[in-house]
C-alpha atoms as a PDB file:
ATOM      1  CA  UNK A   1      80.270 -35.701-103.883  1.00  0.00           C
ATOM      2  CA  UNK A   2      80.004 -32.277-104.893  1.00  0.00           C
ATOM      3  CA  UNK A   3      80.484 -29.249-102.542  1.00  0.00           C
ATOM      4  CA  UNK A   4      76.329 -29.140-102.687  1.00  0.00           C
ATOM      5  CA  UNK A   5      75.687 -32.236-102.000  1.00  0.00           C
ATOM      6  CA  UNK A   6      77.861 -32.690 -99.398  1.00  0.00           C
ATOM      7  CA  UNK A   7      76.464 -29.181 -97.537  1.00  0.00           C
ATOM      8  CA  UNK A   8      73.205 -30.974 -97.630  1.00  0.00           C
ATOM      9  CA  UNK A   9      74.379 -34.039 -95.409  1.00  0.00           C
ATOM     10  CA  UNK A  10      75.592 -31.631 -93.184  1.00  0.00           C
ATOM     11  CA  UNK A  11      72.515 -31.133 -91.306  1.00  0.00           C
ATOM     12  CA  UNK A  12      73.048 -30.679 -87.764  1.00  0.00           C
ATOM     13  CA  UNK A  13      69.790 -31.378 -84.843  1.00  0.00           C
ATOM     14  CA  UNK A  14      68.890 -27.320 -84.792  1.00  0.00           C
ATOM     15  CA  UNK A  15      68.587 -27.636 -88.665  1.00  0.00           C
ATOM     16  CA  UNK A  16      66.875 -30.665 -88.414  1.00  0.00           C
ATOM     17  CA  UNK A  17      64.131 -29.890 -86.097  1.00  0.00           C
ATOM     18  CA  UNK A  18      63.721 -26.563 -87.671  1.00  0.00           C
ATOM     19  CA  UNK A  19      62.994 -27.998 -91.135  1.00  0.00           C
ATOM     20  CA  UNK A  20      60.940 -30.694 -89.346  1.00  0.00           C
ATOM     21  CA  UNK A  21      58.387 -27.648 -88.119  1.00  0.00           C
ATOM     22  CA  UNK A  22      58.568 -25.909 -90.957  1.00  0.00           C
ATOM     23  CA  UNK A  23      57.358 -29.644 -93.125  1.00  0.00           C
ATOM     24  CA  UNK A  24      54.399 -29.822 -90.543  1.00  0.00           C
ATOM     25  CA  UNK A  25      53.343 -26.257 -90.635  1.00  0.00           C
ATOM     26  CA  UNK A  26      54.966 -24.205 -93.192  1.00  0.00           C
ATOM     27  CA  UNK A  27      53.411 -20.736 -91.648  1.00  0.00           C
ATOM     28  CA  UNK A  28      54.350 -21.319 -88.326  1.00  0.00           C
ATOM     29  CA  UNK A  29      55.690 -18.125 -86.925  1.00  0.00           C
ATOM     30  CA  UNK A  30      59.572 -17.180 -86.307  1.00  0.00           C
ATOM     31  CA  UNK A  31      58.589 -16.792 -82.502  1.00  0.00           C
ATOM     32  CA  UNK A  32      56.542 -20.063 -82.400  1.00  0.00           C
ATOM     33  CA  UNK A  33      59.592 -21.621 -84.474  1.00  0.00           C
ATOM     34  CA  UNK A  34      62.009 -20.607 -81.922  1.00  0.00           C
ATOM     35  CA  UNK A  35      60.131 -21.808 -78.878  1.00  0.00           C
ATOM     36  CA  UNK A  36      59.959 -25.353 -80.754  1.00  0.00           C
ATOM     37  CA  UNK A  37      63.126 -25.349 -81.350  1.00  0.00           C
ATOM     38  CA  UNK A  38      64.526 -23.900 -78.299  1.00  0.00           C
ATOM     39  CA  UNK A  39      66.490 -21.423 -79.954  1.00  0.00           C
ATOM     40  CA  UNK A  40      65.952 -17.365 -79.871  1.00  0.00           C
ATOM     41  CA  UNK A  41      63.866 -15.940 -82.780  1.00  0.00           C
ATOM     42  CA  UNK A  42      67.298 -14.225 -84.083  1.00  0.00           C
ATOM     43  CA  UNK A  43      68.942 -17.595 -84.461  1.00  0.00           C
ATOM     44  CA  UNK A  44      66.160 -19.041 -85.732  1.00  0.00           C
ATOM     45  CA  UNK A  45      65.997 -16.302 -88.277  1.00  0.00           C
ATOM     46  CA  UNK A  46      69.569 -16.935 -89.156  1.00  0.00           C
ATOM     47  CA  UNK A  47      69.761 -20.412 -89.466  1.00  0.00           C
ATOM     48  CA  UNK A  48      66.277 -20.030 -92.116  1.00  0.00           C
ATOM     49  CA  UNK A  49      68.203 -17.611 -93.973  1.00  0.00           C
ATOM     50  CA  UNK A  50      71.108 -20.155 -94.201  1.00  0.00           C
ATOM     51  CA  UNK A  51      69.385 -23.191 -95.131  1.00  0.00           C
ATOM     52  CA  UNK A  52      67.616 -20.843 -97.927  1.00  0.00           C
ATOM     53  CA  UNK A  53      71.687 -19.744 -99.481  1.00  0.00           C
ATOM     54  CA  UNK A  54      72.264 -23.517 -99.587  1.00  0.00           C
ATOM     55  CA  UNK A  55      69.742 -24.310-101.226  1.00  0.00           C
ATOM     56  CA  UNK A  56      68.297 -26.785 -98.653  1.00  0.00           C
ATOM     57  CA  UNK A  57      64.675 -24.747 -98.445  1.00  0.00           C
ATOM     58  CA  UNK A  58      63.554 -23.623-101.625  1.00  0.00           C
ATOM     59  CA  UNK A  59      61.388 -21.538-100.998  1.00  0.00           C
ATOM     60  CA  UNK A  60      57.437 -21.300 -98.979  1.00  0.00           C
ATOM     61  CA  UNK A  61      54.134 -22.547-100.771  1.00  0.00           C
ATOM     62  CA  UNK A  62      50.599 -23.641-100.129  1.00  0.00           C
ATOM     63  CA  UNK A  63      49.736 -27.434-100.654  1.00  0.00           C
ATOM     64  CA  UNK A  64      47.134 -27.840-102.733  1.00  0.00           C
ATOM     65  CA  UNK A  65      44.377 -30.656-102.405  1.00  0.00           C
ATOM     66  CA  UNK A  66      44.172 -30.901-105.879  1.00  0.00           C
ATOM     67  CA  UNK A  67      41.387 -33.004-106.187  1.00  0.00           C
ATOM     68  CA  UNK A  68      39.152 -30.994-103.626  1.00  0.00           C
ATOM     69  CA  UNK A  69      40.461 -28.168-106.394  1.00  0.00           C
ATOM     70  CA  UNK A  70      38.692 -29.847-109.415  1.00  0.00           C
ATOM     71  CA  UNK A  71      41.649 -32.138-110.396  1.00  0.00           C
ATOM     72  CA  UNK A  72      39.510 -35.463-109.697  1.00  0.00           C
ATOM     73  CA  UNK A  73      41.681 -37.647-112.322  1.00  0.00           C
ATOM     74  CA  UNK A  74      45.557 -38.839-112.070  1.00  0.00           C
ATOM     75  CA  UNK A  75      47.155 -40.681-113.635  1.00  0.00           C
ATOM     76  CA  UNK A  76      51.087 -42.338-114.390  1.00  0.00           C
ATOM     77  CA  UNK A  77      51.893 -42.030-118.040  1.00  0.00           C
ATOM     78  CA  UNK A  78      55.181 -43.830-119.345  1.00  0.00           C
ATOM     79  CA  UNK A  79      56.535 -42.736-122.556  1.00  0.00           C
ATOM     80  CA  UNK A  80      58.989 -44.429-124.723  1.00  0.00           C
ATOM     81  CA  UNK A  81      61.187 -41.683-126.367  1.00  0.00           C
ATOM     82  CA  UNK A  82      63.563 -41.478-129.436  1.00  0.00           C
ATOM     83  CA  UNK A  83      67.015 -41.421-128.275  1.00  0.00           C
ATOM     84  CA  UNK A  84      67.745 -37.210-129.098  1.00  0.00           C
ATOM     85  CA  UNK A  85      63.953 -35.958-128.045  1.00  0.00           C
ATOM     86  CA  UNK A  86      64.738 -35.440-124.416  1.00  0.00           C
ATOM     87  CA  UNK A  87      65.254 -32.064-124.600  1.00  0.00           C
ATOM     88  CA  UNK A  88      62.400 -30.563-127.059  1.00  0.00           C
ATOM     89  CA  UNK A  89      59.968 -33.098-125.013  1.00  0.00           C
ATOM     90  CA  UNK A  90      61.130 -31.890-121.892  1.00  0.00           C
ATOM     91  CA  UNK A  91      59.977 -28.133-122.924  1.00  0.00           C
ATOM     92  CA  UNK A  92      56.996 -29.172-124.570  1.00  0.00           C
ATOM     93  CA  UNK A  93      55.952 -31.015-121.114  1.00  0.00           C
ATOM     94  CA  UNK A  94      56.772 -28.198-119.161  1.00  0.00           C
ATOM     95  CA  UNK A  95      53.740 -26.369-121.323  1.00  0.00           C
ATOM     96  CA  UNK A  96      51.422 -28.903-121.169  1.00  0.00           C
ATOM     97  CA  UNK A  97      48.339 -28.174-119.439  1.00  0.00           C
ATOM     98  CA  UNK A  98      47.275 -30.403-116.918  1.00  0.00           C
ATOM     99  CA  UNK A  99      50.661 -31.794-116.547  1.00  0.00           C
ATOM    100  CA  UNK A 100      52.175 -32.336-112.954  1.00  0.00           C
ATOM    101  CA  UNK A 101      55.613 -33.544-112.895  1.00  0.00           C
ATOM    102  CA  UNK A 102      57.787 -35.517-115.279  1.00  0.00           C
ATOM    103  CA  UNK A 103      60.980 -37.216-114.825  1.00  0.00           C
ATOM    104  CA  UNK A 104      63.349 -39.108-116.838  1.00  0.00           C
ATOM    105  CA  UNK A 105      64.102 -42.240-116.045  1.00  0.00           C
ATOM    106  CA  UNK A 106      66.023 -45.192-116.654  1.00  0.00           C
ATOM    107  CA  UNK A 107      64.316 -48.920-117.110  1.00  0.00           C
ATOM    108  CA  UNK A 108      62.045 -49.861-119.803  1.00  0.00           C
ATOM    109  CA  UNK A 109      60.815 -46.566-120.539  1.00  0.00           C
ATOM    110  CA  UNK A 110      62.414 -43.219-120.779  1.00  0.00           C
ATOM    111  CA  UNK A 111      59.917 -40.560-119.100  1.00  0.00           C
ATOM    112  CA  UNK A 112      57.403 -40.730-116.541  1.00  0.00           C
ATOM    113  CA  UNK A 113      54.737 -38.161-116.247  1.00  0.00           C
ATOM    114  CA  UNK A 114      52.166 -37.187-113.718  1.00  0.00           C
ATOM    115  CA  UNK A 115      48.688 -35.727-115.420  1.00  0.00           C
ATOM    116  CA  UNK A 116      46.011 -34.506-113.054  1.00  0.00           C
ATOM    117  CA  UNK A 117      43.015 -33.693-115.022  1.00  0.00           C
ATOM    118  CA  UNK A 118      39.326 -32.184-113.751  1.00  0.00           C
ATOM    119  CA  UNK A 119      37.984 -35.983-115.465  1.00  0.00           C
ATOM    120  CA  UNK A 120      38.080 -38.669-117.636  1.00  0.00           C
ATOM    121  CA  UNK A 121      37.587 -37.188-120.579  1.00  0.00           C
ATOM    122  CA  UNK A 122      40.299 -34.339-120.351  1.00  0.00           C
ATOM    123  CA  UNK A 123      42.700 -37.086-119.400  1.00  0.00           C
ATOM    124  CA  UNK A 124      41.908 -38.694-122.496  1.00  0.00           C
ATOM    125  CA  UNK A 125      42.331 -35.729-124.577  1.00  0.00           C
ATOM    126  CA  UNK A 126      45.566 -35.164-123.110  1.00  0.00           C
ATOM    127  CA  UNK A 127      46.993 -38.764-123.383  1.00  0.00           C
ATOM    128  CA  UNK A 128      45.694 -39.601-126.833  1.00  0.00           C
ATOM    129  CA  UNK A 129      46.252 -36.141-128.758  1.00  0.00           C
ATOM    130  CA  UNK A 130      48.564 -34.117-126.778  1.00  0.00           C
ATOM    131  CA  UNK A 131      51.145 -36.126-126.041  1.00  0.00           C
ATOM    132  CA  UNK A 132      50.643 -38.628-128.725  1.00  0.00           C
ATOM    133  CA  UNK A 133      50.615 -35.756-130.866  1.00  0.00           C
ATOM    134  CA  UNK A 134      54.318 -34.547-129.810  1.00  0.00           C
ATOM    135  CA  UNK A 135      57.230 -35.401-132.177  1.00  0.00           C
ATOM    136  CA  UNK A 136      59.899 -38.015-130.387  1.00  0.00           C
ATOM    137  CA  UNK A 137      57.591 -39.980-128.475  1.00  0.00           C
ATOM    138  CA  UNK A 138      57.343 -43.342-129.473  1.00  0.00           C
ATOM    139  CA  UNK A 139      54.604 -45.150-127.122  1.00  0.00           C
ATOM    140  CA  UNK A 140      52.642 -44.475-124.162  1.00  0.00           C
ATOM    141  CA  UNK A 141      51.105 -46.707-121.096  1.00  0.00           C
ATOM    142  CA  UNK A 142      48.876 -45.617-118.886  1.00  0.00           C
ATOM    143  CA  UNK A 143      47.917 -46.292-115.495  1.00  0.00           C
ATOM    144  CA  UNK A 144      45.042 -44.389-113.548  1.00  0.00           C
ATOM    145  CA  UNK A 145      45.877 -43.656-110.203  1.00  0.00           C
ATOM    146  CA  UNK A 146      42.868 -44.363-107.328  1.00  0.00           C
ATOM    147  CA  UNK A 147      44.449 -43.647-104.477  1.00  0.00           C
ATOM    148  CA  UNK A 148      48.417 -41.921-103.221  1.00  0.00           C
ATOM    149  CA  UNK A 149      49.559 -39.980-100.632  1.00  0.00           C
ATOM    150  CA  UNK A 150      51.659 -37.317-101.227  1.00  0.00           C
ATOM    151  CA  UNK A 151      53.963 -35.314 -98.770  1.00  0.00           C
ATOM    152  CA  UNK A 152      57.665 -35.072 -97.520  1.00  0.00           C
ATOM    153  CA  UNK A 153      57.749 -37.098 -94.203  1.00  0.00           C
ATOM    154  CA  UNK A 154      59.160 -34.656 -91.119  1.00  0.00           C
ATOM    155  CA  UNK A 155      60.503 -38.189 -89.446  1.00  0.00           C
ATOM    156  CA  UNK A 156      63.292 -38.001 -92.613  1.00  0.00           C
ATOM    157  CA  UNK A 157      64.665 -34.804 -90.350  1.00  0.00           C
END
């Protein structure tokens, strides 16, 4: 294991039950924090800061309900790539309106991509033109998604 890695397994409980408040409320205050985690708000601030130079918390956002946010369409698209497109695909997805996440992947197909679209329609467009329309790819499958959950348990901490 790398040094980064193996700074990441060495979590110890204060760490743990800080990052466990901070996945259940990410605006919880530094005083609340502390009183959680029955450590003084100085500490607490340190050990934040610390987690944040290793590269354990990225960073603070909102979570988005995308569908409540017009985004009432998902779906799981697979795509079969040629063998030296990885790169030039990978910066054309990361352009790509509507698109989520991608990953590549080992297994019968090379890339899996997440595509949350307003409907239907715009899904379509996106499947059949956009993506069918980029050089490398060499097939597509679809699958709609009607129902996920989507969240970073606090019991893995």
């Amino acid at each position: 294991m790398d040094d980064d890695t193996t700074a990441s397994l060495e979590l110890d409980d204060v760490d743990r039950r800080l990052i466990r408040e901070l996945v259940n409320d990410g605006r919880v205050s530094m005083l609340e924090l502390a009183k959680r985690a029955h450590i003084s708000r100085t500490h607490v601030y340190s050990r934040i800061e610390r987690l944040e130079q290793r590269g354990i918390i990225e960073g603070f956002t909102a979570r988005i309900n995308l569908e409540r946010a017009g985004f009432a369409t998902s779906a799981l698209i697979a795509l079969s790539i040629q063998q030296d497109a990885w790169r030039g695909l990978s910066a054309q997805l990361k352009t790509l309106r509507f698109v989520e996440r991608f990953t590549l992947v080992g297994g019968d197909f090379d890339v899996l991509v997440v595509v949350r679209a307003p409907d239907n329609a715009t899904l379509r467009t996106v499947v059949l033109e956009r993506l069918h329309g980029m050089a490398g790819i060499r097939s597509t499958r679809t699958w709609l998604v009607f129902e996920e959950w989507n969240g970073l348990p606090a019991n893995w901490f």
